[in-house]
PDB file of N, CA and C in Angstrom:
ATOM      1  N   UNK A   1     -32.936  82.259  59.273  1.00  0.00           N
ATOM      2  CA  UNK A   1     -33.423  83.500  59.839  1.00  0.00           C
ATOM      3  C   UNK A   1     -34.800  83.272  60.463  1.00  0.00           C
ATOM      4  N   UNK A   2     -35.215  84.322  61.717  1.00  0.00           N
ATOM      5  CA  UNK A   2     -36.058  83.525  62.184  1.00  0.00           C
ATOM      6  C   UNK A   2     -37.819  84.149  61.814  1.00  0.00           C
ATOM      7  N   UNK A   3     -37.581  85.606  60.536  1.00  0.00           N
ATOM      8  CA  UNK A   3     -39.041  85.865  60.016  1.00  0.00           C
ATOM      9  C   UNK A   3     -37.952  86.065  58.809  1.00  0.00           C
ATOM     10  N   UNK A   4     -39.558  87.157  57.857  1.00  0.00           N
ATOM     11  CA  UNK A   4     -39.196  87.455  56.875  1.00  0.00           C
ATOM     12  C   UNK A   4     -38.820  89.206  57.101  1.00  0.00           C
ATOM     13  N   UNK A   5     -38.543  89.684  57.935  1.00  0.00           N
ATOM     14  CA  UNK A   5     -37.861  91.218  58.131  1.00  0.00           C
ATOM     15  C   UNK A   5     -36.292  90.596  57.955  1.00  0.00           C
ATOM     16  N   UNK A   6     -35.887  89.553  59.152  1.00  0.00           N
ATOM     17  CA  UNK A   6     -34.156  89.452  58.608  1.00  0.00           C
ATOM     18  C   UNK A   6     -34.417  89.350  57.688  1.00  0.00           C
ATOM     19  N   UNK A   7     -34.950  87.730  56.830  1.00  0.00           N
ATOM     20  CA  UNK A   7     -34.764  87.719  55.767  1.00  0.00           C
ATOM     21  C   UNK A   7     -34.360  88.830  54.438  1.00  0.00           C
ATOM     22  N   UNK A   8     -34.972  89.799  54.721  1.00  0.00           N
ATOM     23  CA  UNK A   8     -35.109  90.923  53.628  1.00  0.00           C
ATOM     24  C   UNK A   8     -34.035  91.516  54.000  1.00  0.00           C
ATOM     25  N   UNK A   9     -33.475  91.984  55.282  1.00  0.00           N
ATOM     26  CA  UNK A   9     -32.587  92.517  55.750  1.00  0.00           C
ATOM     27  C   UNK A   9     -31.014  92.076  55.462  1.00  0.00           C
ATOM     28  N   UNK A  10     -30.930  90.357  55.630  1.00  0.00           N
ATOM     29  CA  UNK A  10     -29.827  90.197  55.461  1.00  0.00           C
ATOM     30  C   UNK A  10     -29.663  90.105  53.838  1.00  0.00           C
ATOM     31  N   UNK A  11     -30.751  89.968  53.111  1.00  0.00           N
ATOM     32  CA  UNK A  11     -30.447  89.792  51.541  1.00  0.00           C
ATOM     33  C   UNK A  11     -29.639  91.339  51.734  1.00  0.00           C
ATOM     34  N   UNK A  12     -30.393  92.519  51.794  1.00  0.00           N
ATOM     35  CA  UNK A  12     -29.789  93.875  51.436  1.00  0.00           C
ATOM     36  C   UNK A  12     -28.554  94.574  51.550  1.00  0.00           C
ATOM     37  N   UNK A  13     -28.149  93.378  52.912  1.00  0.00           N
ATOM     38  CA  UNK A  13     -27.087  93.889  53.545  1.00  0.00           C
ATOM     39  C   UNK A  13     -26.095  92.658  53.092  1.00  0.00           C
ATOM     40  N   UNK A  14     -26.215  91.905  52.275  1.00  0.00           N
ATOM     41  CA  UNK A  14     -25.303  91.490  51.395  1.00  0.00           C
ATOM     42  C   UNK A  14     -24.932  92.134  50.439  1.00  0.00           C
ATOM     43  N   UNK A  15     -25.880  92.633  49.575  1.00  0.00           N
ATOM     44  CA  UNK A  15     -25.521  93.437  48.455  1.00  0.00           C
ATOM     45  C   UNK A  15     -25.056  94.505  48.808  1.00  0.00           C
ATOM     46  N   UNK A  16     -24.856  95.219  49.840  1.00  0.00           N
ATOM     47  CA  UNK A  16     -24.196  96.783  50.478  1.00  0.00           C
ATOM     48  C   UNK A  16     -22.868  96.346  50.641  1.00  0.00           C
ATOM     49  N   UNK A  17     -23.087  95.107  51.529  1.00  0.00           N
ATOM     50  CA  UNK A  17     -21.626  94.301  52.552  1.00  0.00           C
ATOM     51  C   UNK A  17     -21.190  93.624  51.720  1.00  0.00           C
ATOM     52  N   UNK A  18     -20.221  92.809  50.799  1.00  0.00           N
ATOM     53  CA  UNK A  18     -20.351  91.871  50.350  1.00  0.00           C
ATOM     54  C   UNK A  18     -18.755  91.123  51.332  1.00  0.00           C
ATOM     55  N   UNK A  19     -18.354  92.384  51.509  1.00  0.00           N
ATOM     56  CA  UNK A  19     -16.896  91.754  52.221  1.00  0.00           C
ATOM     57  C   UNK A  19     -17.702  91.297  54.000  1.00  0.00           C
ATOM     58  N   UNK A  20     -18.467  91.440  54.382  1.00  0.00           N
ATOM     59  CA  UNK A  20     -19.205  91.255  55.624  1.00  0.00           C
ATOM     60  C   UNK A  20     -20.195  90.663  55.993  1.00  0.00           C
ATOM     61  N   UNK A  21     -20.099  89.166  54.836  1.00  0.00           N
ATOM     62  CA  UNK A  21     -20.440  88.069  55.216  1.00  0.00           C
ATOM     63  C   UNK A  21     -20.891  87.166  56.274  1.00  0.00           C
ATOM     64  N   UNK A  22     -19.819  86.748  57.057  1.00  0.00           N
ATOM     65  CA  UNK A  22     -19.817  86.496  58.223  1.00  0.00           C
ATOM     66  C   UNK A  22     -20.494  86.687  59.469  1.00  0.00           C
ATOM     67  N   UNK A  23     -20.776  88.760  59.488  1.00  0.00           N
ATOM     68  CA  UNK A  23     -21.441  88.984  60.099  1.00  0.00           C
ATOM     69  C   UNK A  23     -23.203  89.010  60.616  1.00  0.00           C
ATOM     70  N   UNK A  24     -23.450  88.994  59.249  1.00  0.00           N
ATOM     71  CA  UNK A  24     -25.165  89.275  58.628  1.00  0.00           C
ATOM     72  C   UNK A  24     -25.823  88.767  59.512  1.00  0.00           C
ATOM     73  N   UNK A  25     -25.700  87.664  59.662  1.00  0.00           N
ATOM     74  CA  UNK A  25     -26.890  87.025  60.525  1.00  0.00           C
ATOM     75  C   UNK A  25     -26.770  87.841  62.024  1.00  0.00           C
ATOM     76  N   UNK A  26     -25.586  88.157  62.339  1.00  0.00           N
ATOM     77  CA  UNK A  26     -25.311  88.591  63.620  1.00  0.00           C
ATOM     78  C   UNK A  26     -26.205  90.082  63.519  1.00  0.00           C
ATOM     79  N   UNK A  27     -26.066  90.784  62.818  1.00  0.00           N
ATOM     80  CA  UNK A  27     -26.653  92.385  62.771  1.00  0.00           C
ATOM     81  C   UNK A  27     -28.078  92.409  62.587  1.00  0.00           C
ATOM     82  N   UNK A  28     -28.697  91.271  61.516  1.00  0.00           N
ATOM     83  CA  UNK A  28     -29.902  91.007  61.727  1.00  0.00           C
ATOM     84  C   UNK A  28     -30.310  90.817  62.651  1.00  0.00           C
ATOM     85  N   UNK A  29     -29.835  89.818  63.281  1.00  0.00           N
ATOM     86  CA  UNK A  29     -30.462  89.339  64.653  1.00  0.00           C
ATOM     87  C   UNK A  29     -30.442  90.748  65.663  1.00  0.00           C
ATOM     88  N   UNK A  30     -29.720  91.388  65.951  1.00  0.00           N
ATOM     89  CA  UNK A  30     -29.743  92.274  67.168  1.00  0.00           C
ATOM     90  C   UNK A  30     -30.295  94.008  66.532  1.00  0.00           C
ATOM     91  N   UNK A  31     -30.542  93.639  64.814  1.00  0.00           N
ATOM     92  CA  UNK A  31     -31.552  95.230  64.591  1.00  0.00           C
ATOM     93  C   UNK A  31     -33.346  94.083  64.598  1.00  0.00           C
ATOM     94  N   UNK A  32     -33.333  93.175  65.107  1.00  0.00           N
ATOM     95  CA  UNK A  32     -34.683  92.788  65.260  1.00  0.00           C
ATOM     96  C   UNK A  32     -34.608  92.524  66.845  1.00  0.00           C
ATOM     97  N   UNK A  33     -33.567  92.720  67.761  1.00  0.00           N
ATOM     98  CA  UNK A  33     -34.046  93.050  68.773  1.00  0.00           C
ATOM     99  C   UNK A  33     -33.940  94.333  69.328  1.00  0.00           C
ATOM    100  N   UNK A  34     -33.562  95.121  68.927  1.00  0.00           N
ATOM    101  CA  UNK A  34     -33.627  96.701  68.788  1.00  0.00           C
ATOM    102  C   UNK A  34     -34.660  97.094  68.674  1.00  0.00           C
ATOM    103  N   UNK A  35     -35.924  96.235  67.497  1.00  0.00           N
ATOM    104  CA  UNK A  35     -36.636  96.652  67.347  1.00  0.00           C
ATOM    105  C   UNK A  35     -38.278  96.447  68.122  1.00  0.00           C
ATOM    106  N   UNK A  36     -37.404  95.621  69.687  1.00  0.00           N
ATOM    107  CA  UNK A  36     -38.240  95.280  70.204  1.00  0.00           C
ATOM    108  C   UNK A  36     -38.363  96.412  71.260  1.00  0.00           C
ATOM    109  N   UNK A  37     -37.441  97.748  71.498  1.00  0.00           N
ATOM    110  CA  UNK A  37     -37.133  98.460  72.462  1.00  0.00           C
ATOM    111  C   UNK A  37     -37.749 100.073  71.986  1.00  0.00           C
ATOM    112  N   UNK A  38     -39.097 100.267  73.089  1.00  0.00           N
ATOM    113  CA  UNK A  38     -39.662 101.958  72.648  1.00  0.00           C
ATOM    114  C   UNK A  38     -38.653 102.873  72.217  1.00  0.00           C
ATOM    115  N   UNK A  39     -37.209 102.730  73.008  1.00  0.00           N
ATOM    116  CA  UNK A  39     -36.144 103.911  72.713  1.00  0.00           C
ATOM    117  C   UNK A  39     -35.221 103.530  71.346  1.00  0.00           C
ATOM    118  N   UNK A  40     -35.925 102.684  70.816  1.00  0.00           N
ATOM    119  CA  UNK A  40     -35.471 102.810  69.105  1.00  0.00           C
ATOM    120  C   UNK A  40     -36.366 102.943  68.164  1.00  0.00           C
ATOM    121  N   UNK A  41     -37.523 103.510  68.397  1.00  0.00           N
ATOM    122  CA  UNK A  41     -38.728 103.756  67.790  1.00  0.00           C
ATOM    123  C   UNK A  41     -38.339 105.119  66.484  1.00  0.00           C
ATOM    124  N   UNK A  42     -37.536 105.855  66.967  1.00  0.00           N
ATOM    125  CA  UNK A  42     -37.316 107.155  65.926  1.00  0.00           C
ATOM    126  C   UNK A  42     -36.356 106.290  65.203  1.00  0.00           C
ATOM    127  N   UNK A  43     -35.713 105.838  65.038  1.00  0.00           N
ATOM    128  CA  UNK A  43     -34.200 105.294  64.247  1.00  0.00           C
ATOM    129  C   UNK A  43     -35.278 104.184  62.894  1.00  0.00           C
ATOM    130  N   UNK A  44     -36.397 104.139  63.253  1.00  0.00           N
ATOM    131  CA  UNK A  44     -37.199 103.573  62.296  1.00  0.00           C
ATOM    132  C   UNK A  44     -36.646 102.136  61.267  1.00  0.00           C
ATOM    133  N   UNK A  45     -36.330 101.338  62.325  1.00  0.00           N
ATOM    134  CA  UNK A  45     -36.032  99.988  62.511  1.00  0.00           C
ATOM    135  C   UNK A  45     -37.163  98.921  62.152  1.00  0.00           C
ATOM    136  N   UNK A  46     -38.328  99.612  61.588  1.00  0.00           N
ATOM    137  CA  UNK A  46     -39.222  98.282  60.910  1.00  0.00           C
ATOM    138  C   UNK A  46     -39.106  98.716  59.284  1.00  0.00           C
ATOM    139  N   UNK A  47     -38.524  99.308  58.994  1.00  0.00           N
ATOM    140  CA  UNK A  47     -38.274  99.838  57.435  1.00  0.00           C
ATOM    141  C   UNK A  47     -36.408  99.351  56.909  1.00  0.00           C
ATOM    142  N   UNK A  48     -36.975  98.296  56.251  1.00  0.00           N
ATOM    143  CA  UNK A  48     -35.573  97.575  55.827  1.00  0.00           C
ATOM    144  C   UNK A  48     -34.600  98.218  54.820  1.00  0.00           C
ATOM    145  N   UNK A  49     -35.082  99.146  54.387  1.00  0.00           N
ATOM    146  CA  UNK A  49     -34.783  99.686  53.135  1.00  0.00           C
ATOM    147  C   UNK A  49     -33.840 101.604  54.534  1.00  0.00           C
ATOM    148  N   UNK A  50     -34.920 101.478  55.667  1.00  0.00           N
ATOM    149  CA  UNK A  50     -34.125 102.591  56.265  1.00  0.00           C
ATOM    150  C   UNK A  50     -33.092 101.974  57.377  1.00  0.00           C
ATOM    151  N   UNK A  51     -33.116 100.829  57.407  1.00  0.00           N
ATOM    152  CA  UNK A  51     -32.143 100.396  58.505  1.00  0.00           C
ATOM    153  C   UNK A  51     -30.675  99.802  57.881  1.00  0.00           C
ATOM    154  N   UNK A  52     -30.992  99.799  56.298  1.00  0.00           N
ATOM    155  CA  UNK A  52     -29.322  99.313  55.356  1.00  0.00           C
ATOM    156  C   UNK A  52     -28.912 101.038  55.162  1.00  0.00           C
ATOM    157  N   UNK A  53     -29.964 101.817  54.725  1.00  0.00           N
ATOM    158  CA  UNK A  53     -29.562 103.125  54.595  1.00  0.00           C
ATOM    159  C   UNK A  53     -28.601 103.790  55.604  1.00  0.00           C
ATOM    160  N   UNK A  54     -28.921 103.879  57.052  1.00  0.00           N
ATOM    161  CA  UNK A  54     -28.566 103.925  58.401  1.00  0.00           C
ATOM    162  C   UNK A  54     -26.787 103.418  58.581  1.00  0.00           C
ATOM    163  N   UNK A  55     -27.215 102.016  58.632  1.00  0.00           N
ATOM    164  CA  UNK A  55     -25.990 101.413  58.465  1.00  0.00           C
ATOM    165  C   UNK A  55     -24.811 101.704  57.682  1.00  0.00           C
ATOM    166  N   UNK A  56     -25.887 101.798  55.931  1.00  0.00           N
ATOM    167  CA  UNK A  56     -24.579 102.303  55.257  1.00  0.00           C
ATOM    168  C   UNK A  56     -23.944 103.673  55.804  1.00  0.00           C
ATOM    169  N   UNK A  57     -24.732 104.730  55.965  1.00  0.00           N
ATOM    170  CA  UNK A  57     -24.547 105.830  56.019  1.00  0.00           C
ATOM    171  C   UNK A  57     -23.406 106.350  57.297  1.00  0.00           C
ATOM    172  N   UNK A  58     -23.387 105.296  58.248  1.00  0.00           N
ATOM    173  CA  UNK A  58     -22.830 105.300  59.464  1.00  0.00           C
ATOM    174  C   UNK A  58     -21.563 104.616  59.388  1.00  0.00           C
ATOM    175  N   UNK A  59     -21.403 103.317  58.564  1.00  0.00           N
ATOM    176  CA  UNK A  59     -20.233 102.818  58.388  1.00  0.00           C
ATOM    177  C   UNK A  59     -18.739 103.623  58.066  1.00  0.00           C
ATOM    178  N   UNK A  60     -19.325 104.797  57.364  1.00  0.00           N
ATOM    179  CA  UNK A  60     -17.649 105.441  57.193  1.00  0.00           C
ATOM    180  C   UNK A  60     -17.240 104.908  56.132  1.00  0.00           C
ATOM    181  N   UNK A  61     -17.589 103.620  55.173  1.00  0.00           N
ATOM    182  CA  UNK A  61     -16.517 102.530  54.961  1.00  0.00           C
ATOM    183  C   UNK A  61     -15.830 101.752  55.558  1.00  0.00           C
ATOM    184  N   UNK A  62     -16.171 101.596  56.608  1.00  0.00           N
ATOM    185  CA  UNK A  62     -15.446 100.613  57.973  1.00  0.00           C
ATOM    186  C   UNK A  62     -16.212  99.380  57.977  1.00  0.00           C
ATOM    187  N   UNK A  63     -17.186  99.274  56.933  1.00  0.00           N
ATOM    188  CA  UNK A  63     -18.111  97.467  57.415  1.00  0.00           C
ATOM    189  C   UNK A  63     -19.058  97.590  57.828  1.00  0.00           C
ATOM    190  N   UNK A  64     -20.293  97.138  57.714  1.00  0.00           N
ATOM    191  CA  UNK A  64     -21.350  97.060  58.433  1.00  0.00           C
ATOM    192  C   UNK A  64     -21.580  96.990  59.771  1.00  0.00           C
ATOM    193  N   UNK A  65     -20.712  96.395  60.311  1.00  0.00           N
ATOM    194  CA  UNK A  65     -20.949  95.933  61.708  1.00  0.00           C
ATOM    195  C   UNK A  65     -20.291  97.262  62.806  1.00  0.00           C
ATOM    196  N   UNK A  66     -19.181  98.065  62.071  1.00  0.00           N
ATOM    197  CA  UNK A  66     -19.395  99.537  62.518  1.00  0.00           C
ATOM    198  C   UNK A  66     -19.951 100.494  62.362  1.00  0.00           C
ATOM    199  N   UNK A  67     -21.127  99.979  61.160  1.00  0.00           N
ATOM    200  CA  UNK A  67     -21.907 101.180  60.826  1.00  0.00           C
ATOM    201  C   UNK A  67     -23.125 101.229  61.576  1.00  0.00           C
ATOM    202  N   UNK A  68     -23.549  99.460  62.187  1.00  0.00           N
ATOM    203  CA  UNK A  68     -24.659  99.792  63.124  1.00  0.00           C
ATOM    204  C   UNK A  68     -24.122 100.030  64.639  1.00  0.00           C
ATOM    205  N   UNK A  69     -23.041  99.313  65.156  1.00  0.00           N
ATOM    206  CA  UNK A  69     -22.798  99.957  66.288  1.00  0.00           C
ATOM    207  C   UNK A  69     -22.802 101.331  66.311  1.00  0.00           C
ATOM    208  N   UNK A  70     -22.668 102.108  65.329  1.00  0.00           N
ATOM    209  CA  UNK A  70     -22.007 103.815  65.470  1.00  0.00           C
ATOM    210  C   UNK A  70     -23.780 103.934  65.707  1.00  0.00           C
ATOM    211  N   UNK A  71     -24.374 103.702  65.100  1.00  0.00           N
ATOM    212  CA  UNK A  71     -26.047 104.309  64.616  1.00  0.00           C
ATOM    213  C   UNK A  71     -26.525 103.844  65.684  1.00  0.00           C
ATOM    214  N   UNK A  72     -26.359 102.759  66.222  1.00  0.00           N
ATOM    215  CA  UNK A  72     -27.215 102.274  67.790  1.00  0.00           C
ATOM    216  C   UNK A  72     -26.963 102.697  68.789  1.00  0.00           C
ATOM    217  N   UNK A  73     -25.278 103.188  68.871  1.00  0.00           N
ATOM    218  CA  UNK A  73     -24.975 103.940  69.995  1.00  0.00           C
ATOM    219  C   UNK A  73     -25.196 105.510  69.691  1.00  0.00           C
ATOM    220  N   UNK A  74     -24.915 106.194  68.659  1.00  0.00           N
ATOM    221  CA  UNK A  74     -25.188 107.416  68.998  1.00  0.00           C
ATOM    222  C   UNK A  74     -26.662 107.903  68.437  1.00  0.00           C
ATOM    223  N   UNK A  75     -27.272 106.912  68.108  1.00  0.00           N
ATOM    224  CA  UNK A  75     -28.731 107.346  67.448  1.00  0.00           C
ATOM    225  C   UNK A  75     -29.669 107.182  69.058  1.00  0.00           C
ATOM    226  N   UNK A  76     -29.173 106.689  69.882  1.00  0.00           N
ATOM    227  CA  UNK A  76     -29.788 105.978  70.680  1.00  0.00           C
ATOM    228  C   UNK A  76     -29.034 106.605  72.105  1.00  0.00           C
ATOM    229  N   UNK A  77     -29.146 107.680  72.640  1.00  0.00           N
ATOM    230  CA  UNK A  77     -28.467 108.746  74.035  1.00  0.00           C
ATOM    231  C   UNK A  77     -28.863 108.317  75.023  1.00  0.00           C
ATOM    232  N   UNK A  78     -27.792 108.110  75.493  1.00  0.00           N
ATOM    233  CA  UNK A  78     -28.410 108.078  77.459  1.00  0.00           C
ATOM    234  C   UNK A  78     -28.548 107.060  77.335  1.00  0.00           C
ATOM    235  N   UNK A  79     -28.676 106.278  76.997  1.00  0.00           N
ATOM    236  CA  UNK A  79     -28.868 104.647  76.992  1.00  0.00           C
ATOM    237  C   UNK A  79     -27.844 103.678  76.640  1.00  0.00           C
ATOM    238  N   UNK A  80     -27.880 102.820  77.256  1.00  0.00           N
ATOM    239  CA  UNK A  80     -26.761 101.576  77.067  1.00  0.00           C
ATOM    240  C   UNK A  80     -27.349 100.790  76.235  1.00  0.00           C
ATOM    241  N   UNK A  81     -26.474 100.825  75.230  1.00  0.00           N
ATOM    242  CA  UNK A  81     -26.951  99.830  74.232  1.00  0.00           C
ATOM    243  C   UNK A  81     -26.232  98.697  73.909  1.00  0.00           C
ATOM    244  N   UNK A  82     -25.292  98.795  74.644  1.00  0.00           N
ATOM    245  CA  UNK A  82     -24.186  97.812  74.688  1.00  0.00           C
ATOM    246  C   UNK A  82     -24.368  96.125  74.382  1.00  0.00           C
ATOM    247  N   UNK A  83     -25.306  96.059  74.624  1.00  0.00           N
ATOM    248  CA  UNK A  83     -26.475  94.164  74.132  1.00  0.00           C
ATOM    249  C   UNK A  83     -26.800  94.416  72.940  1.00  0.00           C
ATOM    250  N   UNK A  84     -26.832  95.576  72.115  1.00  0.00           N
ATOM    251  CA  UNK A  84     -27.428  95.724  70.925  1.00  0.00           C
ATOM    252  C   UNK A  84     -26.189  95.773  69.823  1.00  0.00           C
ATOM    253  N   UNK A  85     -24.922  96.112  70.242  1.00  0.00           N
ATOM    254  CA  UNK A  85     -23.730  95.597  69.639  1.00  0.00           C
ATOM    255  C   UNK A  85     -23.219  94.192  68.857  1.00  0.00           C
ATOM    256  N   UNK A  86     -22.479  94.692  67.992  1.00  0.00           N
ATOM    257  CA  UNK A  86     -21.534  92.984  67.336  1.00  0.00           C
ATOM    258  C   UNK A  86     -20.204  93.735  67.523  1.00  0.00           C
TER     259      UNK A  86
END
């Protein structure tokens, strides 16, 4: 991982995910470039503890990796976020 925000991130989102392995590094990587963009500033993407919350909360039970697409695309209007996807 390439700081210590994934780091913390993908630990958390193991223990949420455990069947969604595979993905982690992938969701880390693209909620730390999310968090390089002013129009994700409210979705409060430097708080690791609110971006597994998010995720979980959005997943449905469908996996992590649909719980942040759902939260990046509809937390995030009018905007293509489509690069910010897994």
């Amino acid at each position: 991982m390439a700081n210590g925000f994934e780091e913390k991130l993908a630990a958390q989102l193991e223990e949420k995910f455990p069947d969604d392995q595979a993905r982690i590094a992938e969701v880390a990587q693209r909620v730390q470039k999310a968090r390089e963009y002013d129009y994700t500033d409210h979705l409060g993407l430097d708080d690791v503890d609110s971006v597994v919350s998010g995720i979980e909360t959005w997943s449905q039970g469908q996996g992590m990796s649909a719980g942040w697409n759902r939260w990046i695309g509809v937390g995030v209007p009018d905007t293509d976020t489509t690069h910010l996807t897994v």
